[in-house]
Protein backbone atom coordinates (compact mmCIF):
# COMPACT_ATOMS: atom_id res chain seq x y z
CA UNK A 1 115.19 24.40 -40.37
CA UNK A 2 115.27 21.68 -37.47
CA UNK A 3 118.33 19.86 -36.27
CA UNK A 4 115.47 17.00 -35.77
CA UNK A 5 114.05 17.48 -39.64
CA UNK A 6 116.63 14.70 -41.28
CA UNK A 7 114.52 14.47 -44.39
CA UNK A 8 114.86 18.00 -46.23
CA UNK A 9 118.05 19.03 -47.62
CA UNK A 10 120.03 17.17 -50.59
CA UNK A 11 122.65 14.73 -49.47
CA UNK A 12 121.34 14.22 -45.45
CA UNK A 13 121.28 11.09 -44.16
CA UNK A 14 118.13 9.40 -42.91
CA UNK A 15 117.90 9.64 -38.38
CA UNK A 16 117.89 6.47 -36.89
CA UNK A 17 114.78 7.23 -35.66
CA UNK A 18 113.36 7.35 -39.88
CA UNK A 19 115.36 4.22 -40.47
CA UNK A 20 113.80 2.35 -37.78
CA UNK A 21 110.75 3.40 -38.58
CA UNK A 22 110.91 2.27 -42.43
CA UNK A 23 111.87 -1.00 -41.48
CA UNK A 24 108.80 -1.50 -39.61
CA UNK A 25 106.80 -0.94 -42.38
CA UNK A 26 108.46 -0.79 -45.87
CA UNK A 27 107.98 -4.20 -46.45
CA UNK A 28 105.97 -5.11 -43.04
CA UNK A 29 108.27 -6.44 -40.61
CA UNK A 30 107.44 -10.30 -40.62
CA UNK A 31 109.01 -11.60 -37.37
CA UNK A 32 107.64 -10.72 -33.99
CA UNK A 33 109.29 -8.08 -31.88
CA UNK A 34 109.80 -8.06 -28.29
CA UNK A 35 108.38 -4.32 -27.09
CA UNK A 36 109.39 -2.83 -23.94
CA UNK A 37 108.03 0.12 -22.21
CA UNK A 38 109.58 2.78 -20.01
CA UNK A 39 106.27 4.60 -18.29
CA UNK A 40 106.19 7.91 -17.54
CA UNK A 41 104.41 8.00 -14.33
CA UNK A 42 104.12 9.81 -10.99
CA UNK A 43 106.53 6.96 -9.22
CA UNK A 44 109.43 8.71 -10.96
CA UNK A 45 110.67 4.80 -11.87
CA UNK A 46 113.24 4.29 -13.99
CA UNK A 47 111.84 0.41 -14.84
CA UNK A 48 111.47 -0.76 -18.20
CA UNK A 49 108.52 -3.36 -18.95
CA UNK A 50 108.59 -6.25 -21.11
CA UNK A 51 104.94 -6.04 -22.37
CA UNK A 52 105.52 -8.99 -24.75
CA UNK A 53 105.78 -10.04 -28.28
CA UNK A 54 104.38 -8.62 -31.27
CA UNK A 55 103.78 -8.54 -35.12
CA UNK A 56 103.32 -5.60 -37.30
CA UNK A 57 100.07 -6.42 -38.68
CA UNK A 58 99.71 -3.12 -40.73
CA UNK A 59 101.63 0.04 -40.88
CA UNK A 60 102.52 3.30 -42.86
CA UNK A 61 105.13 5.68 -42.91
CA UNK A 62 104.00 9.24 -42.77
CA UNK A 63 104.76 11.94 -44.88
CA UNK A 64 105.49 14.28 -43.42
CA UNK A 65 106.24 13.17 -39.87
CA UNK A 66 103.01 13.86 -37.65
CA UNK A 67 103.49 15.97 -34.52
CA UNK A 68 101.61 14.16 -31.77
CA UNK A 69 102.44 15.13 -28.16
CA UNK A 70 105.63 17.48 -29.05
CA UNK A 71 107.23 14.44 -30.97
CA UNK A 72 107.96 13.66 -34.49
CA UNK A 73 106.08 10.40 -35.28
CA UNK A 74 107.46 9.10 -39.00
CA UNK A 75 104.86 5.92 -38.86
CA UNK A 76 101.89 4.83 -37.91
CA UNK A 77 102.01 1.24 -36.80
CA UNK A 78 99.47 -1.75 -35.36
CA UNK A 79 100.39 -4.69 -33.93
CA UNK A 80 98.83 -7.87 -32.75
CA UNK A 81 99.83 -9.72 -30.09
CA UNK A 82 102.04 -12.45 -30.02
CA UNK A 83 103.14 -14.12 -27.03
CA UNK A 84 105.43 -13.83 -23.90
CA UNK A 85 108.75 -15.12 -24.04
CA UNK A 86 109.24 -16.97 -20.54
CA UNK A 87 112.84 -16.99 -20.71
CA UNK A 88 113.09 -13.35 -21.63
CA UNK A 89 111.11 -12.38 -18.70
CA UNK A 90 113.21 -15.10 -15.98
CA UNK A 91 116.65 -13.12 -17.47
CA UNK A 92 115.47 -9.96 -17.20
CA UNK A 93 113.78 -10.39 -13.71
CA UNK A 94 116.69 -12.79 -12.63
CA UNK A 95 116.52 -15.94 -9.99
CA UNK A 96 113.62 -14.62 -7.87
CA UNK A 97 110.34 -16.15 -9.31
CA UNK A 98 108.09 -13.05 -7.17
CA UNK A 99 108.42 -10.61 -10.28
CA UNK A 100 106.50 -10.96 -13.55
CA UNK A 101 106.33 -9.07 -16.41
CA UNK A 102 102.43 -7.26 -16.87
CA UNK A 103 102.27 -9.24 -20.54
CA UNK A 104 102.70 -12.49 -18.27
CA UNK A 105 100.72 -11.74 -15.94
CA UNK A 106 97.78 -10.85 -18.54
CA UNK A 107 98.99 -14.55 -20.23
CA UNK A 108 98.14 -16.48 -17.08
CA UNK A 109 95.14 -14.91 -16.89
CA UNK A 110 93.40 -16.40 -20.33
């Protein structure tokens, strides 16, 4: 048995991980979401991406988990795009106007 595997056994507690993940989809989470990315990439960056805002538009929980890449995946979710959240991106990149989130970029575009 896996320390990861938190839904066998009687009496354990759900990760944070299958919490998470039920409240994206057990009822469908209604508000948008700000997502962020950290990229796993050859420039060995530690830089975390504000790639916008977005709505669950359908989801399930999977049962069990699905092992895709060497991870434990407890839903599968899709979203649609929202939006960009200007002032999210001006905190996060702070007073210098040269940096732009890629959602923002890909806003001024259309």
């Amino acid at each position: 048995s896996s320390s990861n595997n938190n839904s066998s056994g009687a009496g354990s507690k759900p990760s944070l991980r299958d919490r998470a993940a039920e409240a994206l989809v057990t009822p469908p989470q209604k508000e948008p979401i700000a997502i962020f990315a950290l990229p796993k990439n050859a420039m060995q960056t530690s830089d975390i991406y504000y790639i916008g805002h977005w709505k669950v538009s359908d989801g399930k929980k999977l049962i069990p988990p699905k092992q895709i890449k060497g991870q434990a995946r407890q839903t599968h979710v899709k979203f649609q795009f929202i939006g960009v959240d200007s002032a999210l991106v001006r905190a996060m990149n702070g007073p210098s106007d040269k940096n732009t989130s890629i959602a923002e970029e890909e806003e001024s575009k259309s």
